[in-house]
Protein backbone atom coordinates (compact mmCIF):
# COMPACT_ATOMS: atom_id res chain seq x y z
CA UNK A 1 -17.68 3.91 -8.62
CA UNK A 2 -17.99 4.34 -4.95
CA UNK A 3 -15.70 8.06 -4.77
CA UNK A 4 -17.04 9.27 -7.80
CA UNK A 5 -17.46 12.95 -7.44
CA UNK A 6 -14.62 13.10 -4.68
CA UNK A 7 -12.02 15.32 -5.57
CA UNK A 8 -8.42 14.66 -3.50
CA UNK A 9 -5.37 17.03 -4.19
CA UNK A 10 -2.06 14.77 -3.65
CA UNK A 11 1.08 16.01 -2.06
CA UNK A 12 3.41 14.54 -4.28
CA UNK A 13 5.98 12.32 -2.24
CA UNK A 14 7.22 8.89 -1.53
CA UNK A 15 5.45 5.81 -2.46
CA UNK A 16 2.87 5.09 1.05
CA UNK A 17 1.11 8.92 -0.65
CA UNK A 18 1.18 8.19 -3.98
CA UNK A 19 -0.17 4.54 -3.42
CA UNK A 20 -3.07 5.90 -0.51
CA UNK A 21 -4.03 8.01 -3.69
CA UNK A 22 -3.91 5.08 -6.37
CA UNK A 23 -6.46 3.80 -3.94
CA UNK A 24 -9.23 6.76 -3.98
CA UNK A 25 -8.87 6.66 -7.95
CA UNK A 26 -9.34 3.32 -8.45
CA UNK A 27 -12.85 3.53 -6.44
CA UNK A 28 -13.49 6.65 -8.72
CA UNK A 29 -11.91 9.93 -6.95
CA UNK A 30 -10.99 12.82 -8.97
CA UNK A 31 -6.90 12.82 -7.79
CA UNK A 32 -4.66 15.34 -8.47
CA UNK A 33 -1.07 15.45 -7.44
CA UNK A 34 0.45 18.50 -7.04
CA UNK A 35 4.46 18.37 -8.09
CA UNK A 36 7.27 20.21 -7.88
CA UNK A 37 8.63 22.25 -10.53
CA UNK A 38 11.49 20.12 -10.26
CA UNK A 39 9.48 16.63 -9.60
CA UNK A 40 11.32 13.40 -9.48
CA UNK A 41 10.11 11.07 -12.11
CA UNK A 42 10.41 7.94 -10.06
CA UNK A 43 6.77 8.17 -9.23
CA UNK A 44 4.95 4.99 -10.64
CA UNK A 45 1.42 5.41 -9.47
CA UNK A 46 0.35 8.73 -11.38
CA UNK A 47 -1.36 6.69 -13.81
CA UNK A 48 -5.39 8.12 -13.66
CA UNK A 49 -4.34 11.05 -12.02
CA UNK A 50 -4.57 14.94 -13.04
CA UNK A 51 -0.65 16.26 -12.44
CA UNK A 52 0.13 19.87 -11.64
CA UNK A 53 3.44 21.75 -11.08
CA UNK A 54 3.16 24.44 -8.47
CA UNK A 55 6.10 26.29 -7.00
CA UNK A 56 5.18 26.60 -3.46
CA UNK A 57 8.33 28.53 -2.35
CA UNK A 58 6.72 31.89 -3.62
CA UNK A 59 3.16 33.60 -2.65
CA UNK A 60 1.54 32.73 -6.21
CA UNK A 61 2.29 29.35 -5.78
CA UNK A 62 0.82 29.13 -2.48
CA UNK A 63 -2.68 30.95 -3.48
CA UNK A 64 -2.98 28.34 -6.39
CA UNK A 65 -2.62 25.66 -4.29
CA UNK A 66 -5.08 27.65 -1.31
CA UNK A 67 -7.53 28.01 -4.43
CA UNK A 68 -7.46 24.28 -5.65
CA UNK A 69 -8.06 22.89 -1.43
CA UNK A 70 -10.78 25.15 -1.74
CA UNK A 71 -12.75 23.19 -4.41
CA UNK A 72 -11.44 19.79 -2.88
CA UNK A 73 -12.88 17.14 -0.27
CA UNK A 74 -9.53 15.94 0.80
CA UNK A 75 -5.57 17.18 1.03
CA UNK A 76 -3.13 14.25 1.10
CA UNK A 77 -0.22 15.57 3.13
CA UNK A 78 2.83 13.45 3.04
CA UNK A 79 5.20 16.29 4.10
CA UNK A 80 6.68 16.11 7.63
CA UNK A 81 4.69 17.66 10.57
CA UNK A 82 4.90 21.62 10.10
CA UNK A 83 6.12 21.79 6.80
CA UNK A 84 3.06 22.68 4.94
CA UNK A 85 2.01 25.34 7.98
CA UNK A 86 5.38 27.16 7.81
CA UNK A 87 3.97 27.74 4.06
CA UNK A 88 0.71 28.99 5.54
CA UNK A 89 -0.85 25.83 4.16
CA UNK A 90 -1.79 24.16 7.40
CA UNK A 91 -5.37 22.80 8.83
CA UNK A 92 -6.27 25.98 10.40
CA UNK A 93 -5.68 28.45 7.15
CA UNK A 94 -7.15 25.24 4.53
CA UNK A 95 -10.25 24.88 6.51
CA UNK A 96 -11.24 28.18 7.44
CA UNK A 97 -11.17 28.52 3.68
CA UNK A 98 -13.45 25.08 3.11
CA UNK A 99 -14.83 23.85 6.44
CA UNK A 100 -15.46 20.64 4.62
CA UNK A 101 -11.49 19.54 3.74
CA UNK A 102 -10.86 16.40 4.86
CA UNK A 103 -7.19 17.21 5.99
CA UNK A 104 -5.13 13.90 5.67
CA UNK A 105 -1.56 13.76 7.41
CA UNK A 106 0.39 10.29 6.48
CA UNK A 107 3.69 10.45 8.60
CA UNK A 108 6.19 8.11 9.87
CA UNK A 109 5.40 8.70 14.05
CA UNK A 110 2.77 10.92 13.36
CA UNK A 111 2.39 15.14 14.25
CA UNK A 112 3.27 14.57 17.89
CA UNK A 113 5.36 12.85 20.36
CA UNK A 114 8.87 12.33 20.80
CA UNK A 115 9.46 11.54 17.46
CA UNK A 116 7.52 13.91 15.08
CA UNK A 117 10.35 15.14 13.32
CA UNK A 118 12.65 12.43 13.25
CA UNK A 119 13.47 10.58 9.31
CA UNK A 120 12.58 6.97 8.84
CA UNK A 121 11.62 3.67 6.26
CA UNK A 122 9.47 1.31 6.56
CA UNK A 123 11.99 -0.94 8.52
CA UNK A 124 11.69 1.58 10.89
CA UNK A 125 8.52 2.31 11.45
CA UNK A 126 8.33 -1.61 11.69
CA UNK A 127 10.87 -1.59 14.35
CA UNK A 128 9.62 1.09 16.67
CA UNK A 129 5.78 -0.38 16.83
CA UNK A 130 7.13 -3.84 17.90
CA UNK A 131 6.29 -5.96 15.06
CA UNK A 132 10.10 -6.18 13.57
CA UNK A 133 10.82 -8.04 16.98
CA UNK A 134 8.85 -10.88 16.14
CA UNK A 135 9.93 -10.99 12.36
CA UNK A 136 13.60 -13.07 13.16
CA UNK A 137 15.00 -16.68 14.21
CA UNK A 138 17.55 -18.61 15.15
CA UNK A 139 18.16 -14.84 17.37
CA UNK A 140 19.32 -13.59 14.11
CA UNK A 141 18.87 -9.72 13.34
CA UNK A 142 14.86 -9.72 12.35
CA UNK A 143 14.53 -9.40 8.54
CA UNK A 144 11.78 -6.88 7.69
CA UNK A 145 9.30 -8.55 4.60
CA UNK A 146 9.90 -5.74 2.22
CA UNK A 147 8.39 -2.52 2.79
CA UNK A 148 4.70 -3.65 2.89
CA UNK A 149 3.91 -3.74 6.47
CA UNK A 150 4.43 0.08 7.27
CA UNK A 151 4.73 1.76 4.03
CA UNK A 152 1.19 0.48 2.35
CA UNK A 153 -0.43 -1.60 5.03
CA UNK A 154 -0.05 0.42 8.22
CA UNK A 155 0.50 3.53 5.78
CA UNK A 156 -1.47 4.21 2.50
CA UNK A 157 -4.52 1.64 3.08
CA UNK A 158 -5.28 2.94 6.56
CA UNK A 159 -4.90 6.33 5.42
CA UNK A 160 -7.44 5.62 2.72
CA UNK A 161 -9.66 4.04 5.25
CA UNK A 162 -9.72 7.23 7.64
CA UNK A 163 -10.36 9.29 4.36
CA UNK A 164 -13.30 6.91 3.79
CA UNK A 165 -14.64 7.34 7.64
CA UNK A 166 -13.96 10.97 7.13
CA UNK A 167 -16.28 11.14 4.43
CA UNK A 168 -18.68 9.15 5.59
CA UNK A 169 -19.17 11.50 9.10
CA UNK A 170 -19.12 14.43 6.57
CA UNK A 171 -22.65 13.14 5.57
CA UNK A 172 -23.89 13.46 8.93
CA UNK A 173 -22.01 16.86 10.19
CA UNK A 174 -21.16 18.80 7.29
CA UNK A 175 -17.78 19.25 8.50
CA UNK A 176 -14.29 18.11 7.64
CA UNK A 177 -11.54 16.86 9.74
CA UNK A 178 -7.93 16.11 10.43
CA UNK A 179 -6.61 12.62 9.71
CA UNK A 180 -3.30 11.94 11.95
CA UNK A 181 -1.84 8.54 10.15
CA UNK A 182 0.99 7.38 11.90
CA UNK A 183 2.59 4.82 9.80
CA UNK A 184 4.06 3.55 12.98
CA UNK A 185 0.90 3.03 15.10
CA UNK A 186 -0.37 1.80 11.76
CA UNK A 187 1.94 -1.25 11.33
CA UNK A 188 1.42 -1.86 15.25
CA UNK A 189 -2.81 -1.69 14.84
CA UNK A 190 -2.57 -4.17 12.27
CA UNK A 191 -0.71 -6.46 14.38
CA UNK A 192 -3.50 -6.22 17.35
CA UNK A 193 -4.40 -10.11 16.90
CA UNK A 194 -0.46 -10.45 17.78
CA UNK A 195 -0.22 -8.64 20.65
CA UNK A 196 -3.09 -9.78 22.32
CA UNK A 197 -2.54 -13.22 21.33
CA UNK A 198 0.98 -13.42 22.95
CA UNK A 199 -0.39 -15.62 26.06
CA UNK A 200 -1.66 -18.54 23.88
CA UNK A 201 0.69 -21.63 23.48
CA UNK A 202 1.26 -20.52 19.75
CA UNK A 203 3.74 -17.61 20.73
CA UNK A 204 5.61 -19.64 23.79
CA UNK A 205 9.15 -20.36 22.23
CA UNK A 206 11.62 -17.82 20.66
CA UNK A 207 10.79 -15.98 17.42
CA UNK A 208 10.84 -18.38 14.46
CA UNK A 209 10.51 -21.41 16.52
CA UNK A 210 7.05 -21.25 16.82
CA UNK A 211 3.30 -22.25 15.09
CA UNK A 212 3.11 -19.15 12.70
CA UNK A 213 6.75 -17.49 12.32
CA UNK A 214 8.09 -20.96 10.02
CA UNK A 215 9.39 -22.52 13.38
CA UNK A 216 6.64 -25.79 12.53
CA UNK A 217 7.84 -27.92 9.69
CA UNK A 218 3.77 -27.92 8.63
CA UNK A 219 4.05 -24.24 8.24
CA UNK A 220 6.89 -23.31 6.37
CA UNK A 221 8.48 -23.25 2.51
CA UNK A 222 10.18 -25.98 0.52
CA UNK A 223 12.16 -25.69 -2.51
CA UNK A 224 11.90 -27.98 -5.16
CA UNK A 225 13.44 -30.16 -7.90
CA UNK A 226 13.62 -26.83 -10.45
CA UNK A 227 14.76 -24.02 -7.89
CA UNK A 228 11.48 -23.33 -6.86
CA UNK A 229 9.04 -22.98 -3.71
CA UNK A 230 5.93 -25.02 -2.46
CA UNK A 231 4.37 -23.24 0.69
CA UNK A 232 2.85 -25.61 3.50
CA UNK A 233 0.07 -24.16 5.94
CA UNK A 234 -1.23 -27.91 6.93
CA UNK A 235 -1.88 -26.75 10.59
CA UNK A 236 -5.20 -28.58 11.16
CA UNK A 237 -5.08 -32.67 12.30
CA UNK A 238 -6.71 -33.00 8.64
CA UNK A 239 -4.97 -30.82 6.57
CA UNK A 240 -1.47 -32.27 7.86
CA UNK A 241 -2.84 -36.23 7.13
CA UNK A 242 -3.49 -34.73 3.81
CA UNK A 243 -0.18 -33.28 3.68
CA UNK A 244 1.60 -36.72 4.32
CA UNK A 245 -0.34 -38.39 2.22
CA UNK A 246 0.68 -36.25 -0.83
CA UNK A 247 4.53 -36.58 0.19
CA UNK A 248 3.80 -40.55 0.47
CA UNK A 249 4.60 -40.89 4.42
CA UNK A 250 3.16 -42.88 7.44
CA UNK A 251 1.39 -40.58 9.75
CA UNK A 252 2.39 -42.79 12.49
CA UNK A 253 6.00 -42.14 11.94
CA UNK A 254 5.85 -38.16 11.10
CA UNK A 255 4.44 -36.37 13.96
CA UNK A 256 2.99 -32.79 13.59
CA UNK A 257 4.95 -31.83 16.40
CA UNK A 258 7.78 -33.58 15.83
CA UNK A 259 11.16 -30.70 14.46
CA UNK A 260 12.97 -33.85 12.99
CA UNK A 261 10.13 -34.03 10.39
CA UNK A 262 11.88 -30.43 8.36
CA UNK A 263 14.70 -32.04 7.03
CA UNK A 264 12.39 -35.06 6.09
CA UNK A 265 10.06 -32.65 3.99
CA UNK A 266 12.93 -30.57 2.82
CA UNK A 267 14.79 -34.19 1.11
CA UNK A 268 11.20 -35.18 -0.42
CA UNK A 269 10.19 -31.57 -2.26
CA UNK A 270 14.06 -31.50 -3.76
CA UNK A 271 12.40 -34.74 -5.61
CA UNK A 272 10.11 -33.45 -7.53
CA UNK A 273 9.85 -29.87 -9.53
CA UNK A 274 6.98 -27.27 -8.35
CA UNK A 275 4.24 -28.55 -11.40
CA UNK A 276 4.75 -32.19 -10.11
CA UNK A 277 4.07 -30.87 -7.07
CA UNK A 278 0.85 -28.90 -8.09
CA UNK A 279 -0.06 -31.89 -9.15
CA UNK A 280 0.18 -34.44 -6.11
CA UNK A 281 -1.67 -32.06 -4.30
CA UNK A 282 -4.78 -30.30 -6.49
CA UNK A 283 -7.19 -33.13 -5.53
CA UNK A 284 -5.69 -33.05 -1.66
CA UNK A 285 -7.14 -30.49 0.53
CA UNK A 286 -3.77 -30.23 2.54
CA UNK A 287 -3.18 -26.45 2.53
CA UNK A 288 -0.41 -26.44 0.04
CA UNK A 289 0.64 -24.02 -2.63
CA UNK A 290 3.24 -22.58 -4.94
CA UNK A 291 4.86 -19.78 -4.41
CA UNK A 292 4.29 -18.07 -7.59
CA UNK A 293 6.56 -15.68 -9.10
CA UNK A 294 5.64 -12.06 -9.32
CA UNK A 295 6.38 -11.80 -12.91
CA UNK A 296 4.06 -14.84 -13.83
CA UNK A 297 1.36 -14.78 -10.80
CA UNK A 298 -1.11 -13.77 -13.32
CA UNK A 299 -1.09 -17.51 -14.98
CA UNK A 300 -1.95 -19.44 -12.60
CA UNK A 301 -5.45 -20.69 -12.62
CA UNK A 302 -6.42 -19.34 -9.17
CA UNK A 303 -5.91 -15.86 -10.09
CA UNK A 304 -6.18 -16.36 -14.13
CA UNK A 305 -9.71 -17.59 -13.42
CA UNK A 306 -10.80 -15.11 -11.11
CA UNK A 307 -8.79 -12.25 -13.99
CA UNK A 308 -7.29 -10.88 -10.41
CA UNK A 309 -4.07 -9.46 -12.36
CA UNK A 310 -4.14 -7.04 -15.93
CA UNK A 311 -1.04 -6.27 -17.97
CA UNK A 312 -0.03 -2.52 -18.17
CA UNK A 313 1.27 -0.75 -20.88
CA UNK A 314 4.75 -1.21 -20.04
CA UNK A 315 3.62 -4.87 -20.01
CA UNK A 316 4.01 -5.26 -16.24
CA UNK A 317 1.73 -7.54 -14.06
CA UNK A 318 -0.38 -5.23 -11.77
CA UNK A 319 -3.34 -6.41 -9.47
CA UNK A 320 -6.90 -5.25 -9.57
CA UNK A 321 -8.59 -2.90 -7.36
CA UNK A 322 -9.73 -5.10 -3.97
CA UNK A 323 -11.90 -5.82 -2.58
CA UNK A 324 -14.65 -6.62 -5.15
CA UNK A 325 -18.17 -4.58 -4.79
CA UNK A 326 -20.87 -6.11 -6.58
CA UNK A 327 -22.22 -2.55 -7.68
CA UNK A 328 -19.94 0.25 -7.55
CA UNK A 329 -16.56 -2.00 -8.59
CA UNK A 330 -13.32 -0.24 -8.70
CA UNK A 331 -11.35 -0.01 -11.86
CA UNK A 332 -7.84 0.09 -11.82
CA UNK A 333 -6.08 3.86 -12.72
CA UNK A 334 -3.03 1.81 -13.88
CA UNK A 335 -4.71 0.88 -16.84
CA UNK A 336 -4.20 4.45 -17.96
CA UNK A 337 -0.83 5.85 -18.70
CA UNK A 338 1.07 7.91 -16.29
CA UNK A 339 1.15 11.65 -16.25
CA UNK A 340 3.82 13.52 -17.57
CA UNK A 341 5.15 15.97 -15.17
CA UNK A 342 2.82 19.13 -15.66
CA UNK A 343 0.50 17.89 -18.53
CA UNK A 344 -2.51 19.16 -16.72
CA UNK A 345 -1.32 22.35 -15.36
CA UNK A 346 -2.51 24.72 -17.57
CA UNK A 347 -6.36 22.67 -17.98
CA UNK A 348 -6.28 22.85 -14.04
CA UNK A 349 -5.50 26.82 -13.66
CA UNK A 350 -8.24 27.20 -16.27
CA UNK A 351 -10.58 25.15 -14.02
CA UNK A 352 -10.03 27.11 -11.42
CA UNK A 353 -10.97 30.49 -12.89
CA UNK A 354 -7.35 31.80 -13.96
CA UNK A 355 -7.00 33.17 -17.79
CA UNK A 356 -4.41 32.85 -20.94
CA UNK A 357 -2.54 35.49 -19.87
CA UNK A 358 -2.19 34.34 -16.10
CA UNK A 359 -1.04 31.09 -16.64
CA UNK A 360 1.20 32.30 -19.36
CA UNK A 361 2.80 35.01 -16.29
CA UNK A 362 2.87 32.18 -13.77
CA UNK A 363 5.12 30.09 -16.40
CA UNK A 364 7.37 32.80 -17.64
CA UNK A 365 7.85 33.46 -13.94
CA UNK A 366 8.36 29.75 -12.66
CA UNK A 367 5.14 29.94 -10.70
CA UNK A 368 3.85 26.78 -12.46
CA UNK A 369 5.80 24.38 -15.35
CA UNK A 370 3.15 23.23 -17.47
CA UNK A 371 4.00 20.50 -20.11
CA UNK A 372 0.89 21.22 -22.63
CA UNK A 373 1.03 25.35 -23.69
CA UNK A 374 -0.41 25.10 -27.04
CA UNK A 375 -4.28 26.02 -25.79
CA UNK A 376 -2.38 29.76 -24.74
């Protein structure tokens, strides 16, 4: 895989870190996540992953963790700005020690400015880099779309992406860097077609009333017959004659402009179920779809034929690695189990030079909480 050899030690913390190192592993990095003693067990992407408990509160701790950055090529840091220097753990001690760390920081505003220290979610984050403005209608309060935009988009897969340019300068300089990922300005770069699009007719009416916020009735969702969804993106002169022709009305009649045309399409798809529907329109080129259910997405034939989705083994549907690379494909870490907290504490203090007795002082001491002890 395309990171094999890479080796990427993972603050432990909310999901945008733990999913910005689910991507690394599934291209082939070497990730481990360093826990507390204490660690939450509401982490679901550990699966692939090495796991180590370190207590960072005391100076043992801390020179484990200085030892393991200094046989790594990245630190994830998801803590806020500061938090990791007051523990002498900060860019300038970690790279003195290995001038090739890439040193990762994935924050809500990022490690200066105004807002530095200041909590937040994704619905914040959203909010503050102008995208949650254009996310409401009818001038109700905007409604943010889970937390993808910020979180994963703007969060963990740019991250990744700066870890990946990182790595590729290293190549050419030798040297490592600091990675400043604002999830903030992360949500707001992916939205650049938006902003500078905001002069072209398709933006000219109030959020939701226009071409691409569901303010067209030919780009929008319809429920059906059986409580489900059909999604319409006929935007195109052809794609909306197709469109008509599957719901069985005159073009003539049923403008692609024309707002009285919603409650129209809304009365038709309440005829029919979502298959009947699938149906009418798999030999129409008209831009319309189901809106398939997370728990069954892997059946349908556009992603059962393509084997986009895999069942893991607590029988959820999880997607593969994307995108595709014809050599070096990723392979999802989710297929393995996840990490229980500590089991690779004691194999990793090995690994990095420490004996039997050490490890069995650092966890009589509550340096370390190690899960397997039966190799001391």
């Amino acid at each position: 895989m395309a990171l094999r050899g890479i080796k990427v030690v993972e603050m432990l913390g909310l999901a945008p870190g733990p999913f910005c190192g689910a991507i690394l592993a599934d291209f082939g990095a070497s990730v481990t996540v360093v826990q507390k003693i204490d660690a939450s067990p509401l982490d679901v992407l550990s699966n692939g992953k090495r796991v180590i408990s370190i207590n960072l509160k005391c100076n043992e701790g801390v020179e484990i963790f200085k030892k393991l950055c200094a046989e790594s090529d990245v630190l994830l840091d998801t803590f806020r700005p500061g938090v990791l220097e007051k523990l002498g753990l900060g860019p300038t001690s970690l790279m003195k020690e290995n001038g090739k760390l890439i040193y990762a920081r994935l924050t809500g505003y990022g490690q200066n400015g105004e807002f530095k220290y200041k909590a937040g979610h994704d619905i914040n984050y959203v909010a503050m880099s102008g995208i949650l403005s254009m996310l409401s209608k009818n001038q109700q309060p905007p409604r943010p779309p889970l937390n993808i935009i910020a979180d994963f988009a703007g969060g963990s897969l740019l991250c990744a992406l700066g870890i990946v340019l990182a790595l590729f300068e290293r190549m050419k300089s030798g040297r490592g860097q600091i990675i400043d990922a604002s999830m903030t300005e992360g949500a707001a770069y992916l939205g650049t077609w938006l902003y500078k699009s905001q002069n072209l007719p398709i933006w000219s009416g109030e959020p939701g009333t226009n071409a691409l916020d569901g303010g067209l009735p030919c780009y929008a969702s319809y429920k059906t017959k059986d409580n489900k969804f059909m999604a319409v993106g006929a935007l195109e002169p052809q794609f909306y004659s197709n469109l008509l022709k599957g719901l069985e009305l005159p073009e003539e009649t049923y403008s692609q402009t024309d707002m009285e045309c919603k409650k129209k399409f809304e009365e038709i798809f309440l005829t029919k179920t979502q298959q009947e529907w699938c149906e009418i329109f798999k030999n129409l080129d008209a831009c319309v779809t189901p809106v398939l259910d997370i728990k069954s997405v892997d059946s349908h034939e556009c992603n059962s034929s393509r084997k986009s989705f895999y069942k893991d083994h607590e029988n959820l549907i999880v997607p593969e690695p994307a995108p595709r690379l014809s050599s070096t494909p990723g392979v999802s870490s989710g297929k393995q189990k996840p990490a229980e907290i500590g089991l690779h504490t004691s194999q990793i203090l090995q690994e990095l030079g420490y004996s039997k007795s050490e490890i069995k002082d650092f966890i009589i001491k509550n340096v370390v909480y190690a899960r397997a002890q039966s190799n001391l």
